[in-house]
Protein backbone atom coordinates (compact mmCIF):
# COMPACT_ATOMS: atom_id res chain seq x y z
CA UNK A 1 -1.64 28.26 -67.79
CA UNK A 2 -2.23 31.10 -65.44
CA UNK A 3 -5.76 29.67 -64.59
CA UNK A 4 -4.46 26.75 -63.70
CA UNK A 5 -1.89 27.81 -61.45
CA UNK A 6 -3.93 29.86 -59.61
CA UNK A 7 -6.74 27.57 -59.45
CA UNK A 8 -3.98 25.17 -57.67
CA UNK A 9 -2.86 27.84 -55.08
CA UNK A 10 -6.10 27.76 -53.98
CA UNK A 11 -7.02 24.22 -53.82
CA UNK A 12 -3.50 23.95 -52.09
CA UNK A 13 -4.64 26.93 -49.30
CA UNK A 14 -7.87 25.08 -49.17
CA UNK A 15 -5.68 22.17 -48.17
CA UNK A 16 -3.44 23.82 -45.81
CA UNK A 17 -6.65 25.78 -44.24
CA UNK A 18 -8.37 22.06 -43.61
CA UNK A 19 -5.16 20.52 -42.24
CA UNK A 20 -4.31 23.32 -39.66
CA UNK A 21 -8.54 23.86 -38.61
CA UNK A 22 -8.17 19.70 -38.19
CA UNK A 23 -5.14 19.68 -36.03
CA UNK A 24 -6.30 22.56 -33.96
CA UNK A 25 -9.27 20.57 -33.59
CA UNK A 26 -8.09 17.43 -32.92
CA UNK A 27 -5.42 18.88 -30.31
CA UNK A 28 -8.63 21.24 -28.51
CA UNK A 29 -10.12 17.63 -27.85
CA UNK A 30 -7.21 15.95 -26.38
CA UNK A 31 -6.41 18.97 -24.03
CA UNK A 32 -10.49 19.13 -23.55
CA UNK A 33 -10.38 15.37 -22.30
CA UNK A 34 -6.94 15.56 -20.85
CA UNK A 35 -8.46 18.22 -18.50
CA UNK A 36 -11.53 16.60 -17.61
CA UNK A 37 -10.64 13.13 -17.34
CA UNK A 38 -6.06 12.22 -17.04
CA UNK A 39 -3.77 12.14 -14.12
CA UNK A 40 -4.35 15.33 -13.23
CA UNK A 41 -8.05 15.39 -13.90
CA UNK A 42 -10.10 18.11 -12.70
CA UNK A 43 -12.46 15.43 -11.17
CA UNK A 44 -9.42 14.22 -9.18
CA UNK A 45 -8.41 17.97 -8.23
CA UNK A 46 -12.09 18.42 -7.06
CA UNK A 47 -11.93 14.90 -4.78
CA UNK A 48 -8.34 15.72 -3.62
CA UNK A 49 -10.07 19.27 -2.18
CA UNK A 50 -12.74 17.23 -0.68
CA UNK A 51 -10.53 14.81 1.05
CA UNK A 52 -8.33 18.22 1.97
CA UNK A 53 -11.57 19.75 3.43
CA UNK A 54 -13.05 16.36 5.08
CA UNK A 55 -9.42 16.39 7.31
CA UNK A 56 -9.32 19.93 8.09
CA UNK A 57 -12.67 19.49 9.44
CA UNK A 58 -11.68 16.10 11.41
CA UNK A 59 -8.45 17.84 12.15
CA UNK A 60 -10.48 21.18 13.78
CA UNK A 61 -13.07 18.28 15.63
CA UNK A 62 -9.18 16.68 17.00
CA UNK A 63 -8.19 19.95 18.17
CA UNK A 64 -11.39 20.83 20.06
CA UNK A 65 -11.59 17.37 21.68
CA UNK A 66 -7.67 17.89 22.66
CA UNK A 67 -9.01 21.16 24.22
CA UNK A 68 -11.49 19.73 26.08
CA UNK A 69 -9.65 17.30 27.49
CA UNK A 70 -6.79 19.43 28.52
CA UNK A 71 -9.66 21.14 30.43
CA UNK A 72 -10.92 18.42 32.16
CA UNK A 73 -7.61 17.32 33.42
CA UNK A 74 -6.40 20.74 34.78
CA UNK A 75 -9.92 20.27 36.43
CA UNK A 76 -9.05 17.11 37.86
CA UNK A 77 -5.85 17.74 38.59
CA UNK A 78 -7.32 21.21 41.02
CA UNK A 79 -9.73 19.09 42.66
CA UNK A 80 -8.72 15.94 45.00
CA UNK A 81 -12.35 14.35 44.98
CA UNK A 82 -12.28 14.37 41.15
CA UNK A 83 -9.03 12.42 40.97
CA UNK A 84 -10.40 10.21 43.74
CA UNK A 85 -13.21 9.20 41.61
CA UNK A 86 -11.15 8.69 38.52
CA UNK A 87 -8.80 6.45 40.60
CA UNK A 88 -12.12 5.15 41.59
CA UNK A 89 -13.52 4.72 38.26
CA UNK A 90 -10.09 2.82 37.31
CA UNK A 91 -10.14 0.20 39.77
CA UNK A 92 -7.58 1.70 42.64
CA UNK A 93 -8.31 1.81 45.71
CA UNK A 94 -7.28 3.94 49.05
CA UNK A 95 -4.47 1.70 50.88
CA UNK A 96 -6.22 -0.83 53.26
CA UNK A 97 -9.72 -1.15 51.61
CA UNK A 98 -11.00 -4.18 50.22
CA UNK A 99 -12.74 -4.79 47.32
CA UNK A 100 -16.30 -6.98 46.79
CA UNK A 101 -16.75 -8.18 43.44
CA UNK A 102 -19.99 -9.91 42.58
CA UNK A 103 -20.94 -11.37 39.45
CA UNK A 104 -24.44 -10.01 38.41
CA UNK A 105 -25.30 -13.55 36.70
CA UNK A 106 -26.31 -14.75 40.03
């Protein structure tokens, strides 16, 4: 009777060995693939630190572009031939001047 017994101890930690080694396994692969590929994917962290890194970059472009031209208009705004030509550029004109507008077509 004691044989018995014991051999069904073991059988039943056999059991409980398999079924705990299963679930560990079965819960590593769900937190493997939950990692690599849910809502909060490591592929979507990567892209989301691309995107960060693609504005920063457009952002620093935006800030050097504002910087130039904040320079070109405190250069403009120094020099009275410069704004004449903008003006110029723009379509004003000085006060009594007349303007001749031909169409190249002909």
């Amino acid at each position: 009777m004691r044989n018995i017994r014991h051999k069904q101890v073991r059988q039943d930690r056999k059991r409980r060995k398999m079924v705990f080694l299963t679930v560990v396994a079965l819960l590593s692969i769900y937190l493997t693939l939950n990692l690599l590929l849910g809502e909060s994917s490591l592929k979507k962290y990567i892209d989301l630190k691309s995107t960060r890194d693609m504005i920063l970059a457009e952002n620093l472009q935006f800030e050097n572009q504002k910087e130039d031209v904040t320079n070109e208009l405190e250069t403009i705004k120094k020099n009275p031939q410069m704004i004449e030509g903008v003006a110029r550029e723009y379509g004003f004109t000085k006060e009594g001047e007349l303007i001749f507008k031909f169409d190249d077509n002909e």
